[in-house]
Each structure stands twice: as structure tokens, then as C-alpha cells.
PDB file of N, CA and C in Angstrom:
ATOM      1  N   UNK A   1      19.048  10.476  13.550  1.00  0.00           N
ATOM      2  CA  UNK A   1      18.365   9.552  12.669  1.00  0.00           C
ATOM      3  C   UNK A   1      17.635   8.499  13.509  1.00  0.00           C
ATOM      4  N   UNK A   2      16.263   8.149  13.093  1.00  0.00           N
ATOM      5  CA  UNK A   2      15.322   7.332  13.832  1.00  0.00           C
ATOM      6  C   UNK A   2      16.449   5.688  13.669  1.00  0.00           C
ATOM      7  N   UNK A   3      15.891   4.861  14.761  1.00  0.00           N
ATOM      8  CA  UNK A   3      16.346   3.451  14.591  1.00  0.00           C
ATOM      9  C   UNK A   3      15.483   2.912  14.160  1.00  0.00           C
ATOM     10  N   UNK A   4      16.044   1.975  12.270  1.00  0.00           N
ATOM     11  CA  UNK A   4      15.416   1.336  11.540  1.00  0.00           C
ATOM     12  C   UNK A   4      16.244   0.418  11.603  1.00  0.00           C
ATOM     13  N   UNK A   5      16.441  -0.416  12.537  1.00  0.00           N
ATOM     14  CA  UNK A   5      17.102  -1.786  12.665  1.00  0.00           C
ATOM     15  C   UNK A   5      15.786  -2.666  12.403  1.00  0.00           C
ATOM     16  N   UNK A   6      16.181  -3.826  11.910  1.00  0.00           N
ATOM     17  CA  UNK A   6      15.239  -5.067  11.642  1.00  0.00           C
ATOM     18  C   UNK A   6      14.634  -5.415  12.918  1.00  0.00           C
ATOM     19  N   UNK A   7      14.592  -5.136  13.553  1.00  0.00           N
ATOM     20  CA  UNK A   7      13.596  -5.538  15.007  1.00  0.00           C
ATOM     21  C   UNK A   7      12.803  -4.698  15.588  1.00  0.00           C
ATOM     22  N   UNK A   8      12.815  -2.940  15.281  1.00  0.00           N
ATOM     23  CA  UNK A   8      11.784  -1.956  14.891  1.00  0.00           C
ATOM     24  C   UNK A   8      11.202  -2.256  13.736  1.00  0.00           C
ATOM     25  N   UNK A   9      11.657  -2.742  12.939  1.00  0.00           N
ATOM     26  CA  UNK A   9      10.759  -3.159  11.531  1.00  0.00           C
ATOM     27  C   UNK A   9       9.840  -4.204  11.594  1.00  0.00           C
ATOM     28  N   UNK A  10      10.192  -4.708  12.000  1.00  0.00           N
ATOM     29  CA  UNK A  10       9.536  -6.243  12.758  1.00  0.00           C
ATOM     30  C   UNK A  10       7.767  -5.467  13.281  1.00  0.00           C
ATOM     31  N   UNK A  11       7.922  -4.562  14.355  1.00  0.00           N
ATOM     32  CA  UNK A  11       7.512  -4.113  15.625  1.00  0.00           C
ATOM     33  C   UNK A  11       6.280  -3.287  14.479  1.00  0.00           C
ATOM     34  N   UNK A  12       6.210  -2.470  13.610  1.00  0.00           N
ATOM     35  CA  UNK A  12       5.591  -1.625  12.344  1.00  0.00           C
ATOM     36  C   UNK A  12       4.457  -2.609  11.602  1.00  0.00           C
ATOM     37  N   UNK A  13       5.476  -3.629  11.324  1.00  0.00           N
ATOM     38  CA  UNK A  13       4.404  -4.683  10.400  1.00  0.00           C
ATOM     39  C   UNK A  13       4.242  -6.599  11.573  1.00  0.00           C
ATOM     40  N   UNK A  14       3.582  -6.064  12.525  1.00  0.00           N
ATOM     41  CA  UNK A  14       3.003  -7.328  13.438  1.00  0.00           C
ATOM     42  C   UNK A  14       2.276  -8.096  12.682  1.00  0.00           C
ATOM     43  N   UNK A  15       1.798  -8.010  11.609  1.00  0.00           N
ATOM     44  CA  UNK A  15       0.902  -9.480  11.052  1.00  0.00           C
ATOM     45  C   UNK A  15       1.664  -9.610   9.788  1.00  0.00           C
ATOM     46  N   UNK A  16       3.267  -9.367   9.514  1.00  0.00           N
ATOM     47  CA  UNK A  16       3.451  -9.947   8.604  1.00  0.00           C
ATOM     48  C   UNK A  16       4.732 -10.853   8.795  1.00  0.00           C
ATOM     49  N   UNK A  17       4.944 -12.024   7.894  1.00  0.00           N
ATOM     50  CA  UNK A  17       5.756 -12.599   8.125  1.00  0.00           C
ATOM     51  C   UNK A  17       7.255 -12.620   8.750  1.00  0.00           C
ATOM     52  N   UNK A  18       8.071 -12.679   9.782  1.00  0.00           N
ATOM     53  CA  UNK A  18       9.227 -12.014  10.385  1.00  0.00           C
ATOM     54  C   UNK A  18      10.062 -12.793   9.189  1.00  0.00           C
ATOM     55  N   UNK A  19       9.730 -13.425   8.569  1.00  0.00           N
ATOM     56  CA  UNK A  19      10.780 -14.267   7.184  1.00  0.00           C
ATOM     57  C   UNK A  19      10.887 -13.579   6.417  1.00  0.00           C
ATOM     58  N   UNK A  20      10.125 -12.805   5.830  1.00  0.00           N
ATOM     59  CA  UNK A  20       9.534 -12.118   4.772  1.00  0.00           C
ATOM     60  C   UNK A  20      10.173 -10.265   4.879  1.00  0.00           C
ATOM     61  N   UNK A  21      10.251 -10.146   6.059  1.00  0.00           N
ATOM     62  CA  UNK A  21      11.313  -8.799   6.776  1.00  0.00           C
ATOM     63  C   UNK A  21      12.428  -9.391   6.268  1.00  0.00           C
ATOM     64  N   UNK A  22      13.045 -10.386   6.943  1.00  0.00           N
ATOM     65  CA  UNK A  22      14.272 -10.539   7.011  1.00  0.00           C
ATOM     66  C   UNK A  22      15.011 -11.259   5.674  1.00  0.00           C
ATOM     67  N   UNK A  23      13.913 -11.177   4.853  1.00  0.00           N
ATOM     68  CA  UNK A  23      14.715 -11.813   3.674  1.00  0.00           C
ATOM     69  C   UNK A  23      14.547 -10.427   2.657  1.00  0.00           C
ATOM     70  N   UNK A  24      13.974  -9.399   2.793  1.00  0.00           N
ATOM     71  CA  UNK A  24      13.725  -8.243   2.061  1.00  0.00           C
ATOM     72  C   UNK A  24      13.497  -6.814   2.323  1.00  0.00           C
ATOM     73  N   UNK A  25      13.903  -6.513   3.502  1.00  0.00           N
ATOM     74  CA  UNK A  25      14.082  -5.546   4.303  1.00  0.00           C
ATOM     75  C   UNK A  25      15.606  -4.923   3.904  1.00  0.00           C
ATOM     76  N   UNK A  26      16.938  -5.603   3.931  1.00  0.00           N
ATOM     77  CA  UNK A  26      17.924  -5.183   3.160  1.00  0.00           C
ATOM     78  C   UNK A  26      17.761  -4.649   1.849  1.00  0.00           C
ATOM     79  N   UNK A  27      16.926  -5.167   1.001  1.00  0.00           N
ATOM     80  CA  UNK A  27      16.842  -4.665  -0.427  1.00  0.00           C
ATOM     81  C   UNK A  27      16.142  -3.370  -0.412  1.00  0.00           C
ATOM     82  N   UNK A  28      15.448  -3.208   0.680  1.00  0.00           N
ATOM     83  CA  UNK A  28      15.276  -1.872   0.523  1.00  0.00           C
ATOM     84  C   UNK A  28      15.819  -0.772   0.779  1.00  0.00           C
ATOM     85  N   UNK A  29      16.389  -0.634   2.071  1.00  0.00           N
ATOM     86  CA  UNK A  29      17.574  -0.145   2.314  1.00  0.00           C
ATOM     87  C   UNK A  29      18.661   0.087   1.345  1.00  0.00           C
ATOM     88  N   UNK A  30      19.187  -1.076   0.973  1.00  0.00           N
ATOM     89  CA  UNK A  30      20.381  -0.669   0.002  1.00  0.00           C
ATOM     90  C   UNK A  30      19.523  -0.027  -1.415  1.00  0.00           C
ATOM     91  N   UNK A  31      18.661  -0.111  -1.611  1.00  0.00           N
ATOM     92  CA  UNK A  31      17.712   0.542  -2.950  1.00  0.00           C
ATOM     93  C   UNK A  31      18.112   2.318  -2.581  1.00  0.00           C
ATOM     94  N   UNK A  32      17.382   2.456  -1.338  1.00  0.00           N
ATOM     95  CA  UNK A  32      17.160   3.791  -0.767  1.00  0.00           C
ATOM     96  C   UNK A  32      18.857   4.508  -1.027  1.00  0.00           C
ATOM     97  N   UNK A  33      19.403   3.377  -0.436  1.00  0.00           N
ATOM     98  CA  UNK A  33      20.823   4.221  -0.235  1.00  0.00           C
ATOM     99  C   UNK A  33      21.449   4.659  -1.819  1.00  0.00           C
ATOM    100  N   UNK A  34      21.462   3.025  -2.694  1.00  0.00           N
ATOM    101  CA  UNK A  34      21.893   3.352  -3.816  1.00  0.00           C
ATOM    102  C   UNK A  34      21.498   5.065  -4.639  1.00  0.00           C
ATOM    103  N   UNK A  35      20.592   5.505  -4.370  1.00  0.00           N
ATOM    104  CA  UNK A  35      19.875   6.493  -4.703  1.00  0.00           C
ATOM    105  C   UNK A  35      19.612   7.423  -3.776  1.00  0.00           C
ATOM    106  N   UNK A  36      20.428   7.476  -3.184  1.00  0.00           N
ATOM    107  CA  UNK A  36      20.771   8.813  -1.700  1.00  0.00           C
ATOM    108  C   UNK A  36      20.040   9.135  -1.630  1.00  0.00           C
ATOM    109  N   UNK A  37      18.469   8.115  -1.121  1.00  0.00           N
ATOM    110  CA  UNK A  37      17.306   8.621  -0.802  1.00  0.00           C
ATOM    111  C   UNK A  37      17.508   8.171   0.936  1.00  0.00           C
ATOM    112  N   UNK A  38      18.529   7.646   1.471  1.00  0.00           N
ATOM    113  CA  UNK A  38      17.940   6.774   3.108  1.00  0.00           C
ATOM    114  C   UNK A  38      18.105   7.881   4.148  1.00  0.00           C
ATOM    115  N   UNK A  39      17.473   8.922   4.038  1.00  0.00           N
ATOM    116  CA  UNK A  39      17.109   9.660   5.260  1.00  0.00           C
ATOM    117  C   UNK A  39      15.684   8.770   5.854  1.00  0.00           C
ATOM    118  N   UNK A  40      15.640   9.432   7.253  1.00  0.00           N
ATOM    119  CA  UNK A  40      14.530   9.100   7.790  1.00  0.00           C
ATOM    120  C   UNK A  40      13.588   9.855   7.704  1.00  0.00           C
ATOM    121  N   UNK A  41      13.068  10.555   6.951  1.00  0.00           N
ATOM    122  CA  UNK A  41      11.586  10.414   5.728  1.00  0.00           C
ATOM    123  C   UNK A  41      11.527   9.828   5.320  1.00  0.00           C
ATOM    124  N   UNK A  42      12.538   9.308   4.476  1.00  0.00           N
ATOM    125  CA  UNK A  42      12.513   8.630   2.913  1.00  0.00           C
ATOM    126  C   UNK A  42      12.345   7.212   3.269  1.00  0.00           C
ATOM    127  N   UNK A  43      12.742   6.607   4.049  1.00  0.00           N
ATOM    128  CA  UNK A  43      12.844   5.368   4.744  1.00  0.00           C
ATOM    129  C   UNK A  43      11.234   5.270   5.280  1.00  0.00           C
ATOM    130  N   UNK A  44      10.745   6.227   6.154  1.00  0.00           N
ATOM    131  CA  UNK A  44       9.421   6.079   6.354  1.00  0.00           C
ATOM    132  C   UNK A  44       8.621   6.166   5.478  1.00  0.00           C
ATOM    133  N   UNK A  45       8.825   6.731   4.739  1.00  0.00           N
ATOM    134  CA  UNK A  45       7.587   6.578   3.313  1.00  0.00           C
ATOM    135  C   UNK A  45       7.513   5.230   2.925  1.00  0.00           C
ATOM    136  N   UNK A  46       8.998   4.784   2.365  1.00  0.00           N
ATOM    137  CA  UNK A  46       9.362   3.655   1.737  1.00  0.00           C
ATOM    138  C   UNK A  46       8.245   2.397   2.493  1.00  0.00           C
ATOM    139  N   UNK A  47       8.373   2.787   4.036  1.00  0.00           N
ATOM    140  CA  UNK A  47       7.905   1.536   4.547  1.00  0.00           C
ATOM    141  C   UNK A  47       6.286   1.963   4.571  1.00  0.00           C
ATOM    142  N   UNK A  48       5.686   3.312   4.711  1.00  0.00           N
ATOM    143  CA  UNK A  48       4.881   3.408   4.691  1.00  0.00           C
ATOM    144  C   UNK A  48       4.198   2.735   3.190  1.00  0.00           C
ATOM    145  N   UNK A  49       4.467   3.040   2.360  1.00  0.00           N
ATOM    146  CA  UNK A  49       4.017   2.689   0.732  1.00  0.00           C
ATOM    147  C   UNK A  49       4.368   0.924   0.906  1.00  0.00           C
ATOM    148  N   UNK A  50       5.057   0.027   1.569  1.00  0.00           N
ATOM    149  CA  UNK A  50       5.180  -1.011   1.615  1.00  0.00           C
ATOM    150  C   UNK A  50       4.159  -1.654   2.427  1.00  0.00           C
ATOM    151  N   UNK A  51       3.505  -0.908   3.258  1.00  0.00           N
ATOM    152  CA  UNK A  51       2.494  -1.451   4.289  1.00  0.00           C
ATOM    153  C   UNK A  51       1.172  -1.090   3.245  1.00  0.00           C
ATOM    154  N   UNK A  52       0.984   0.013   3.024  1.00  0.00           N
ATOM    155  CA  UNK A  52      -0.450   0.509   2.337  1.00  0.00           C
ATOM    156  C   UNK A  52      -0.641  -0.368   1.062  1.00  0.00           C
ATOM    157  N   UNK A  53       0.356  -0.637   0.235  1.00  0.00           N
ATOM    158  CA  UNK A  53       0.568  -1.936  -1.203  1.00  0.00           C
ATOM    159  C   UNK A  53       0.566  -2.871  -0.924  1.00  0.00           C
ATOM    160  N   UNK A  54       1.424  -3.379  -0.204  1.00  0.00           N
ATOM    161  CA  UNK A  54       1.448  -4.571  -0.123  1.00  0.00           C
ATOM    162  C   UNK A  54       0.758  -5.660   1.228  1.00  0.00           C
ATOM    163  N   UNK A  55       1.557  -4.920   2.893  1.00  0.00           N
ATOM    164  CA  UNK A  55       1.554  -5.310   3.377  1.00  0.00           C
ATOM    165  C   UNK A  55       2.356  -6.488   4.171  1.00  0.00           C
ATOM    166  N   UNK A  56       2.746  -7.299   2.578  1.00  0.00           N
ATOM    167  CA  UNK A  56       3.159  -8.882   3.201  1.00  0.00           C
ATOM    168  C   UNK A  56       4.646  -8.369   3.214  1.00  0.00           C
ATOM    169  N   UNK A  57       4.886  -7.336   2.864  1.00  0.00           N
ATOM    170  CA  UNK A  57       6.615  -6.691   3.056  1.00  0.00           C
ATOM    171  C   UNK A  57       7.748  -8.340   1.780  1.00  0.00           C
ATOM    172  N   UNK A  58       6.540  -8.130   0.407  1.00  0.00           N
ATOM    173  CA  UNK A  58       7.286  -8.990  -0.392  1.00  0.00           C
ATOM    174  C   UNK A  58       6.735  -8.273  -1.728  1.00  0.00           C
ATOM    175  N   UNK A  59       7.278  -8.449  -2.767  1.00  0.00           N
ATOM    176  CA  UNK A  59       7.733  -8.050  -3.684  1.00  0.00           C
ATOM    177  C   UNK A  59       5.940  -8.815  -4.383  1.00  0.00           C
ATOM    178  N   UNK A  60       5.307  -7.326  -5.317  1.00  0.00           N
ATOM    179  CA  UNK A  60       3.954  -7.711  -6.030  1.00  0.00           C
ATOM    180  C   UNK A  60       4.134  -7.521  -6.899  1.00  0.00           C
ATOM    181  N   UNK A  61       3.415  -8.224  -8.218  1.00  0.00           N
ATOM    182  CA  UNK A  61       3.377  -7.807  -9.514  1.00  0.00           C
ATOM    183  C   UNK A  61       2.816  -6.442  -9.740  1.00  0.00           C
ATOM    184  N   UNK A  62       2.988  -5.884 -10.529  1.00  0.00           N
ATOM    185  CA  UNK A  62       2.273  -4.520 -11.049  1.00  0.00           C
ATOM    186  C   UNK A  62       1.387  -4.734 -11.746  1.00  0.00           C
ATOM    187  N   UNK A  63       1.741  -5.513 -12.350  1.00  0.00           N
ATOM    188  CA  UNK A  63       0.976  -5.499 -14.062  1.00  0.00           C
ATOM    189  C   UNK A  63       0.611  -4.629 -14.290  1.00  0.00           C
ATOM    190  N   UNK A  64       0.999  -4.940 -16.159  1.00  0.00           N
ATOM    191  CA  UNK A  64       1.068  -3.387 -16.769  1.00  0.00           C
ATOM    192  C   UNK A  64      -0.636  -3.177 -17.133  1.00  0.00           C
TER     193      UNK A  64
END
């Protein structure tokens, strides 16, 4: 399994806030796991779809 410790995560998203990792980087993880999705695909997507949406690695409205 790849290393997705918070300081490779960090290293992925360089222009975004290291506060903003570290205050919401767990929630994803435990999301993934709750739902026996946290392989390392599933984890890379996750972050991939978090960089391509969002970026700021924080939580966006959808609106419906």
C-alpha cells in the first residue's frame, strides 16, 4: 500500500492551505474506510476528485 500519511498529502496539493489538510484530510480517510473503499486506488481518486473540484482540500457547496 502507497504512503498516504499527511505529509505526502501535503507534498500533492503545494498551493493549498497545510491547515486546511490537516483539519480535513482525516475525514476523508475515515469516510473511505467507513465504506471499505481505502485501498490505494480509491484513496487516489478520492484525492484526485478533491484536487480537480475543489482544490482548497475543504468542503464546497453543491448546490442543488
Amino acid at each position: 500500500m502507497a504512503n498516504f500519511d499527511i505529509q505526502n498529502v501535503k507534498k500533492m496539493f503545494p498551493s493549498v492551505s497545510a491547515k486546511n489538510i490537516d483539519k480535513y484530510y482525516k475525514f476523508v480517510l475515515d469516510a473511505l474506510k467507513e465504506f471499505g473503499i481505502d485501498d490505494t486506488d480509491m484513496i487516489l481518486v478520492a484525492l484526485a476528485t478533491i484536487r480537480a473540484e475543489s482544490e482548497g482540500f475543504a468542503p464546497i457547496s453543491e448546490c442543488v
